[in-house]
Protein backbone atom coordinates (compact mmCIF):
# COMPACT_ATOMS: atom_id res chain seq x y z
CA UNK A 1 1.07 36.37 5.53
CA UNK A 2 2.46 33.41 7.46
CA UNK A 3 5.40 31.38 6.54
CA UNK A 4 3.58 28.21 5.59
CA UNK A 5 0.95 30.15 3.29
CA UNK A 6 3.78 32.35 2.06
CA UNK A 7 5.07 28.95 0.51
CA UNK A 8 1.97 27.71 -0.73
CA UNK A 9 1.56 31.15 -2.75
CA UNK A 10 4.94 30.77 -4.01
CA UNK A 11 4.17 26.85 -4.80
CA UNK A 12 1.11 28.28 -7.00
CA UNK A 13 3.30 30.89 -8.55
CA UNK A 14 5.81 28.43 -10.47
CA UNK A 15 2.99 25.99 -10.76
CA UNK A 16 1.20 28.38 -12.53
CA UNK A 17 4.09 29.52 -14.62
CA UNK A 18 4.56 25.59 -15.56
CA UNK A 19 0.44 24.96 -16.43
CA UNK A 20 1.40 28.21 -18.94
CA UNK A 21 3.97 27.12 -21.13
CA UNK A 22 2.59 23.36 -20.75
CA UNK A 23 -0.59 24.70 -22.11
CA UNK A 24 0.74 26.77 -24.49
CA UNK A 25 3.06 24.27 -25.85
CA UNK A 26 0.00 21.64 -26.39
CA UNK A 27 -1.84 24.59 -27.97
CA UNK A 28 1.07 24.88 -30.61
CA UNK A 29 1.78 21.23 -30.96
CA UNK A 30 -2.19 20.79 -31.86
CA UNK A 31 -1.86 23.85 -34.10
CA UNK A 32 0.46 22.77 -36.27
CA UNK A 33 -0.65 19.35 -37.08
CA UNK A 34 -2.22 18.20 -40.16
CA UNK A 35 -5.44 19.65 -40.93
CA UNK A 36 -6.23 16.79 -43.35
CA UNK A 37 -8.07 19.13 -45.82
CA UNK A 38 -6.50 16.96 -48.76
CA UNK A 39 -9.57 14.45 -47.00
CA UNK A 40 -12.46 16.76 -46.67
CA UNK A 41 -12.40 16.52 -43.31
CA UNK A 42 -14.54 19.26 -41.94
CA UNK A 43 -12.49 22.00 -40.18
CA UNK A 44 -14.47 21.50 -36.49
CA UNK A 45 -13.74 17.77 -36.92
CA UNK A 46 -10.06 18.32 -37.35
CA UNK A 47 -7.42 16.28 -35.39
CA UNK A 48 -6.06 18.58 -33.38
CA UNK A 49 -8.99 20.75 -31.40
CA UNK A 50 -9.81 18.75 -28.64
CA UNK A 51 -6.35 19.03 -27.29
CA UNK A 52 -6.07 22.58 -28.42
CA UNK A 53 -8.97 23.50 -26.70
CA UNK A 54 -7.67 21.86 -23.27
CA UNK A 55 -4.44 23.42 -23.83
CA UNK A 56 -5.63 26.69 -24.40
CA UNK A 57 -7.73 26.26 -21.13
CA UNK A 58 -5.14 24.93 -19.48
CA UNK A 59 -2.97 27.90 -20.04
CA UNK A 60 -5.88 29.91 -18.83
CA UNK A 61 -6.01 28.20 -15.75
CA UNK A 62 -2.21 28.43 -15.15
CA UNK A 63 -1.90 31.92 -15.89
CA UNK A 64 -5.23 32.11 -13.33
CA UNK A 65 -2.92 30.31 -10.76
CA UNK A 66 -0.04 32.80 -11.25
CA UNK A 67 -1.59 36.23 -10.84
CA UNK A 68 -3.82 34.86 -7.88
CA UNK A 69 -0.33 34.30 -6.07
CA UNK A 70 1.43 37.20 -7.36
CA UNK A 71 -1.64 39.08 -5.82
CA UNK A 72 -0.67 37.14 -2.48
CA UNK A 73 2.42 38.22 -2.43
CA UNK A 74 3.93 35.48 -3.80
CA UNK A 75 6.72 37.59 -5.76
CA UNK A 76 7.84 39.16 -2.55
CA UNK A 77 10.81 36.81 -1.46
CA UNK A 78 10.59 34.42 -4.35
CA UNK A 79 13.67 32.46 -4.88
CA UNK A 80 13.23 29.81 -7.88
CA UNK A 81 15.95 27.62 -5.93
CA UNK A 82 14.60 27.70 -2.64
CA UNK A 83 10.66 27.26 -4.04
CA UNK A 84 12.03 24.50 -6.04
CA UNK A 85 13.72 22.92 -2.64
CA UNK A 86 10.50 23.78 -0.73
CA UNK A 87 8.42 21.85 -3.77
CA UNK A 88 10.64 18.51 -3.46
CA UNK A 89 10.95 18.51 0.21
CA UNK A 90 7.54 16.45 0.79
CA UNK A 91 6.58 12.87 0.07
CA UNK A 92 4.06 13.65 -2.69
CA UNK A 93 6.59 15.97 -4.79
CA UNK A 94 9.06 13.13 -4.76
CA UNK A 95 6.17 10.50 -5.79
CA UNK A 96 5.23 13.45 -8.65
CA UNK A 97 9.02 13.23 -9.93
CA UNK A 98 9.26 9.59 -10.04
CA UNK A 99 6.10 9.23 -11.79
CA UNK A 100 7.01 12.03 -13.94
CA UNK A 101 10.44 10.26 -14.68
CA UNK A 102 8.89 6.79 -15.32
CA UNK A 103 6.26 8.15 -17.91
CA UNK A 104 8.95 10.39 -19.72
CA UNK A 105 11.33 6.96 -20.07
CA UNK A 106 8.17 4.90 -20.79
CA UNK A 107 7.25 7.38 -23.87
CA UNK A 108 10.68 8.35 -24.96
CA UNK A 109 13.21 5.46 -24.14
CA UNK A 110 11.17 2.58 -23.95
CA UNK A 111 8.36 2.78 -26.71
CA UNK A 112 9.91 1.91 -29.96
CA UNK A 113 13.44 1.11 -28.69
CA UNK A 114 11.00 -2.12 -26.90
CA UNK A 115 8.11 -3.98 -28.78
CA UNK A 116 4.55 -1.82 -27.14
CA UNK A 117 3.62 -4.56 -25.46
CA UNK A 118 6.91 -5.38 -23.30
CA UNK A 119 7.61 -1.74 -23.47
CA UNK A 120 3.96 -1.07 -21.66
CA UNK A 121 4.16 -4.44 -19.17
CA UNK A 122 8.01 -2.48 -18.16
CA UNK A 123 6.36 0.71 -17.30
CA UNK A 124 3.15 -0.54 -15.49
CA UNK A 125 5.49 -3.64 -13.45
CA UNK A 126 8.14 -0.86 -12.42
CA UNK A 127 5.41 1.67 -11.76
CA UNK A 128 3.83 -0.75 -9.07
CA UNK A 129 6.36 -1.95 -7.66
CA UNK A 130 7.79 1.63 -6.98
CA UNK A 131 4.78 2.78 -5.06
CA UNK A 132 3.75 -0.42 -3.68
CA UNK A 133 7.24 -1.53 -2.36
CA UNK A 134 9.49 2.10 -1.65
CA UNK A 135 7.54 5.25 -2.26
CA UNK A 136 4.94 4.57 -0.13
CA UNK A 137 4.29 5.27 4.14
CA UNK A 138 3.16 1.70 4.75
CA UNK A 139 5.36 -0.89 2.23
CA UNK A 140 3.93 -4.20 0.63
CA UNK A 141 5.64 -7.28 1.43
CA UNK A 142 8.03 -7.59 -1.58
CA UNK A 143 6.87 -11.35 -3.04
CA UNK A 144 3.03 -10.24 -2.84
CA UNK A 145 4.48 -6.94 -4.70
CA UNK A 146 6.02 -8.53 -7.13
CA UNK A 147 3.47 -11.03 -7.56
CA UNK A 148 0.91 -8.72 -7.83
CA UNK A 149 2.46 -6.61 -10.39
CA UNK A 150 3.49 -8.94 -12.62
CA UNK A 151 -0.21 -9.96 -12.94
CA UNK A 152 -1.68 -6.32 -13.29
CA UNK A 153 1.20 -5.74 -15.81
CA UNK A 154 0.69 -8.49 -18.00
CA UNK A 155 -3.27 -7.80 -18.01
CA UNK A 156 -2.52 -4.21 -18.76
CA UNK A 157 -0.23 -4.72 -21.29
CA UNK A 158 -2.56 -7.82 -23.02
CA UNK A 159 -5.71 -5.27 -22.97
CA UNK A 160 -3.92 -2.00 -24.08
CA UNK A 161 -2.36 -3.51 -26.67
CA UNK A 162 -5.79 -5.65 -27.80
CA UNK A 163 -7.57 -2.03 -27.74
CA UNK A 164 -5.19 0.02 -29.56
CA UNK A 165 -4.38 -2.80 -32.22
CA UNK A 166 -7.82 -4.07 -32.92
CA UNK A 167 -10.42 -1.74 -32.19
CA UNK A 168 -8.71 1.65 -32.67
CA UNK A 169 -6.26 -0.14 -35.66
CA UNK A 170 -3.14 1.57 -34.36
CA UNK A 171 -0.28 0.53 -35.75
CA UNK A 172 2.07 -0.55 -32.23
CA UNK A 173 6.24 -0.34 -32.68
């Protein structure tokens, strides 16, 4: 097995080890919510199933993932350090953990410490202007960026909050 597909196996390996217990935790977080008997709510209707049923399948798929590379070889040599190194060496890893760190803030920092709307019209403006501007291989201008931005983030956040308030009734922070 060469080098470069030795990594990719490897890459698959903890990927599929992280679709796993992302799946399974979804499939136990849609478990254990309310049921809504108390309503009559039939049990195939219930709250939870649709994302139980995508994490359940998305545990399947992980745990797919992870014995296809183990089969590779993908145990042979594995360092959790280096694969980890290996993952964030490349543009699109580092574009993965920004985006992943922008969405965590946006849903635990920002949402309800922030009204929704300014909360949402944060996330989306810094979002564009991260990608646009510095994670990207060919940079917008910085005015047009943050021109641009501000625009799409004030529609977004006018529109999201519009849908959620008034035609699914959601209750906003």
């Amino acid at each position: 097995m060469t080098n470069n597909s030795n990594r990719l196996s490897q890459a698959d390996l903890v990927s599929g080890i992280v679709f796993v217990v992302l799946g399974l935790t979804v499939f136990y977080l849609s478990w254990t919510m309310p049921r809504l008997e108390s309503r009559g709510i039939h049990p195939s209707t219930i709250p939870g199933l649709v994302p139980m049923i995508l994490g359940g399948l998305l545990a399947l798929s992980g745990l797919l993932l992870a014995l296809r590379s183990w089969r590779q070889g993908a145990s042979r040599h594995f360092s959790p350090l280096n694969s980890l190194r290996a993952m964030l060496a490349n543009e699109e890893s580092r574009r993965l953990l920004a985006m992943l760190i922008l969405t965590l803030s946006y849903a635990l920092i920002l949402v309800g410490w922030l009204p929704f709307w300014l909360a949402t019209f944060v996330y989306i403006f810094v979002s564009i202007v991260l990608f646009e501007r510095y994670l990207t291989a060919k940079p917008v201008p910085l005015a047009r960026c943050l021109i641009l931005a501000g625009i799409q983030s004030v529609v977004v956040a006018l529109v999201v909050t519009l849908v959620f308030q008034e035609i699914f009734l959601v209750r906003l922070p």
